[in-house]
Protein backbone atom coordinates (compact mmCIF):
# COMPACT_ATOMS: atom_id res chain seq x y z
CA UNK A 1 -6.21 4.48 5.67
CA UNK A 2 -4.80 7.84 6.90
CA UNK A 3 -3.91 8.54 10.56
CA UNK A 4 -5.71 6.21 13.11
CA UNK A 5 -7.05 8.31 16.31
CA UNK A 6 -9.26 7.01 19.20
CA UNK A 7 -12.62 8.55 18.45
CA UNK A 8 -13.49 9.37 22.08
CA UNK A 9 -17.09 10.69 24.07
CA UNK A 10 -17.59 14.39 25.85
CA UNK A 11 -15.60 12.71 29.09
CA UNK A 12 -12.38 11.73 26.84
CA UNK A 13 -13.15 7.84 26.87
CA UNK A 14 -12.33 6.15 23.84
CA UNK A 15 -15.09 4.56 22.01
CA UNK A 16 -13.21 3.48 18.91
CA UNK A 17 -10.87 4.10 16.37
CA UNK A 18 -11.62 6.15 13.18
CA UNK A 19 -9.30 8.33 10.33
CA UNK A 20 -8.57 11.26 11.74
CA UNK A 21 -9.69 12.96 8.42
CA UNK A 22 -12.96 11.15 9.11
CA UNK A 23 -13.67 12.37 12.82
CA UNK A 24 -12.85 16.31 11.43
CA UNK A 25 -15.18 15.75 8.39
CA UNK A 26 -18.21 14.13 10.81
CA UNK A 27 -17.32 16.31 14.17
CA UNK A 28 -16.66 13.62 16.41
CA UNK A 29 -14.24 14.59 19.09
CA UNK A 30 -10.70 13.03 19.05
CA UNK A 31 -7.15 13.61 21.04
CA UNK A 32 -4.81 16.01 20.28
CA UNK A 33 -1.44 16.90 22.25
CA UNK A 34 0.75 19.77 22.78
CA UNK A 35 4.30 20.63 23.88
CA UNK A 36 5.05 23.82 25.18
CA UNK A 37 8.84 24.30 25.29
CA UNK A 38 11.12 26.79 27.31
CA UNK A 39 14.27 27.37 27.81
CA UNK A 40 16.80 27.16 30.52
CA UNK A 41 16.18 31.06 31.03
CA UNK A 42 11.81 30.67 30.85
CA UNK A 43 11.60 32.11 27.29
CA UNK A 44 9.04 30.56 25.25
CA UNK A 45 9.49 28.63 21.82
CA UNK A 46 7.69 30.57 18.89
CA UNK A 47 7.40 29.32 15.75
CA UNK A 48 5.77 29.59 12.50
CA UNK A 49 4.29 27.32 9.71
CA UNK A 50 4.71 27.24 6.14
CA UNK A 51 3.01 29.54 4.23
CA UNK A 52 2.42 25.79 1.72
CA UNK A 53 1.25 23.82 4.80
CA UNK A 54 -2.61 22.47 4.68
CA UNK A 55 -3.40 23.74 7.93
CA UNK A 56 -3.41 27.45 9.31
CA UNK A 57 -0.75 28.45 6.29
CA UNK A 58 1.68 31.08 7.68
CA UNK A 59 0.42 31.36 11.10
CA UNK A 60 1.77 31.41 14.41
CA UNK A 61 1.99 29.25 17.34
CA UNK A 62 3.97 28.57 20.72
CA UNK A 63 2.96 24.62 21.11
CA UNK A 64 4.06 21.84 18.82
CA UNK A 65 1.15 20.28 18.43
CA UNK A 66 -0.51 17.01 16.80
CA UNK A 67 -3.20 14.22 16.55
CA UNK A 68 -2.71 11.44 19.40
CA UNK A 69 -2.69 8.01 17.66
CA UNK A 70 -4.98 5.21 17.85
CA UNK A 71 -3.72 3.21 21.59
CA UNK A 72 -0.98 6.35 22.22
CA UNK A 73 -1.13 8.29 25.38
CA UNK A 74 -1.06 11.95 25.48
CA UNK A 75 2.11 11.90 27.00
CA UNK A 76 3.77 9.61 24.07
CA UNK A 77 1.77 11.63 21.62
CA UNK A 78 3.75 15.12 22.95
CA UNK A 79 7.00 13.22 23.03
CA UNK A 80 6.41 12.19 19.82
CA UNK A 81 6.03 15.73 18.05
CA UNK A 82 8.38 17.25 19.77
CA UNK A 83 11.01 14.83 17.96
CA UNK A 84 8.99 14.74 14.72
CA UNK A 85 8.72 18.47 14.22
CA UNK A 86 11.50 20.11 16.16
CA UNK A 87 13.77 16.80 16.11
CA UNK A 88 14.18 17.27 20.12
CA UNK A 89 13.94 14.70 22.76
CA UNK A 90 12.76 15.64 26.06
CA UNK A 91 10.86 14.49 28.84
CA UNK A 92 7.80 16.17 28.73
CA UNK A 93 5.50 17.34 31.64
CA UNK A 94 1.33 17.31 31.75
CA UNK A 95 0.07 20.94 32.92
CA UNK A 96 -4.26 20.59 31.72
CA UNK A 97 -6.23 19.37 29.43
CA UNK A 98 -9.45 20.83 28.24
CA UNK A 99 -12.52 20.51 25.44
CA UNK A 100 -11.66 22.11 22.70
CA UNK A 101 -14.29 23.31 19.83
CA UNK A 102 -11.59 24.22 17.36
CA UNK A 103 -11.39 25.02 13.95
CA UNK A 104 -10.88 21.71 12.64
CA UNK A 105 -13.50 20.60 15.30
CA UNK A 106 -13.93 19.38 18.83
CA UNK A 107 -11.23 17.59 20.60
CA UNK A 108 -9.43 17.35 23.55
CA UNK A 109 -6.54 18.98 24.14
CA UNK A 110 -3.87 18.68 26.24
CA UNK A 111 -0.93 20.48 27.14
CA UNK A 112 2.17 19.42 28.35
CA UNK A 113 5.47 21.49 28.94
CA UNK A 114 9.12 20.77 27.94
CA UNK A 115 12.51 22.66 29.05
CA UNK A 116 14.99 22.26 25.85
CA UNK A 117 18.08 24.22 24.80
CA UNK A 118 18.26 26.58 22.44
CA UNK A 119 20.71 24.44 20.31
CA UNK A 120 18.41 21.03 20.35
CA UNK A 121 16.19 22.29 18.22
CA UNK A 122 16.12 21.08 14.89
CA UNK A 123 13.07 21.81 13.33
CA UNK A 124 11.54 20.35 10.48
CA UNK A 125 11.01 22.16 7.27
CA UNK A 126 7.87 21.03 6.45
CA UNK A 127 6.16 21.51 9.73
CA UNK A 128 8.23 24.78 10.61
CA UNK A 129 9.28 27.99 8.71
CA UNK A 130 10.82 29.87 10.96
CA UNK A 131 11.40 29.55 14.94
CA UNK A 132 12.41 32.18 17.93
CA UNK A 133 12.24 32.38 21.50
CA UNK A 134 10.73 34.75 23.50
CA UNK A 135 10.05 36.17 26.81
CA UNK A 136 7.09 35.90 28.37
CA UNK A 137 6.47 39.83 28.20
CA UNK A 138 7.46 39.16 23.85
CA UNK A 139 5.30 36.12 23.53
CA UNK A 140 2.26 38.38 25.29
CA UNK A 141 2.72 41.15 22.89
CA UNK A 142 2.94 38.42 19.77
CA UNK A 143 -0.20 37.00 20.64
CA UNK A 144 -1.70 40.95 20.34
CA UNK A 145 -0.14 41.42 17.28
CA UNK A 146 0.83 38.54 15.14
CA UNK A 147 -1.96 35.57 13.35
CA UNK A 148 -1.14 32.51 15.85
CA UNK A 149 -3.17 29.39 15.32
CA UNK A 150 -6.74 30.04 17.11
CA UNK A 151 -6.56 26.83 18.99
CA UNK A 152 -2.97 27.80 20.28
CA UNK A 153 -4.29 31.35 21.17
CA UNK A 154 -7.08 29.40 23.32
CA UNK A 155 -4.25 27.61 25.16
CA UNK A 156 -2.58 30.55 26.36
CA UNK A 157 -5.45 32.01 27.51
CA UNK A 158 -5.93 28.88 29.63
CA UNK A 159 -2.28 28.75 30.73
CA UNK A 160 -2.29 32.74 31.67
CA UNK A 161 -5.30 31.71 33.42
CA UNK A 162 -3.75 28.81 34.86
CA UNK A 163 0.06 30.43 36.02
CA UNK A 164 -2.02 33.67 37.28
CA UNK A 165 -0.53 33.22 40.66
CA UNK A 166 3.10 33.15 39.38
CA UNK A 167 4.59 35.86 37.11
CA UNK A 168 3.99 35.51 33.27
């Protein structure tokens, strides 16, 4: 068996538990979470995969992201990644969760937010190539110019969407 997920219904209740590799390959929707991180100054985390990784090869993205496991929460899943792929530990905070009819197919997505230093990070060489930070002004004009990951592009339409009242 691969990586256990909670299959889960259009209202994000679990209805079992399949192979993650198995809910992609039939559609069925599944949990994923996300860590956005900043800094003690607001600038955003950037980073970008390996141009050998299996999914979205030398692409973009400003969330560390993965599959929620079988019985995790959201919340452990993000707290999770974070250490896995960037080796930090933080507390992590929830900002929204949404439907998502990605690329590798529907699942729910949700977001959560992280402030980290600049020398925590740690990142993983398999999971990242190459990491930056940037203002919120740089991370707007990377997401007009550079390949990010759709599903993280999606996100920060949301999260413009969502911080439209406060400065971006």
């Amino acid at each position: 068996m691969g990586e256990l997920v909670d299959r889960v219904d259009e209202h994000d209740r679990v209805i079992g538990v399949v192979d993650r590799s198995e809910a992609v390959e039939a559609g069925w929707l599944y949990r994923m979470s996300m860590v956005l991180c900043r800094d003690e100054e607001g600038r955003y985390l950037v980073h970008r995969r390996p141009e050998d990784s299996s999914r979205f090869p030398g692409q973009y993205s400003w969330l560390v992201a993965g599959a929620v496991g079988a019985g995790e929460s959201y919340g452990e899943a993000a707290v999770r990644e974070l250490r896995e792929e960037m080796g930090v530990r933080a507390a992590v905070r929830p900002l929204f969760t949404f439907l998502c009819r990605g690329e590798l197919g529907p699942y729910w997505f949700a977001v959560h937010e992280a402030t980290v230093g600049q020398e925590e990070i740690r990142p993983q060489p398999a999971e990242v190539a190459w990491h930056g930070w940037l203002s919120a002004a740089g991370l707007r004009e990377a997401m007009a110019g550079w390949t990010f990951v759709s599903d993280s592009r999606d996100a920060y339409l949301r999260y413009v969407q969502l911080t439209a009242d406060r400065p971006l």
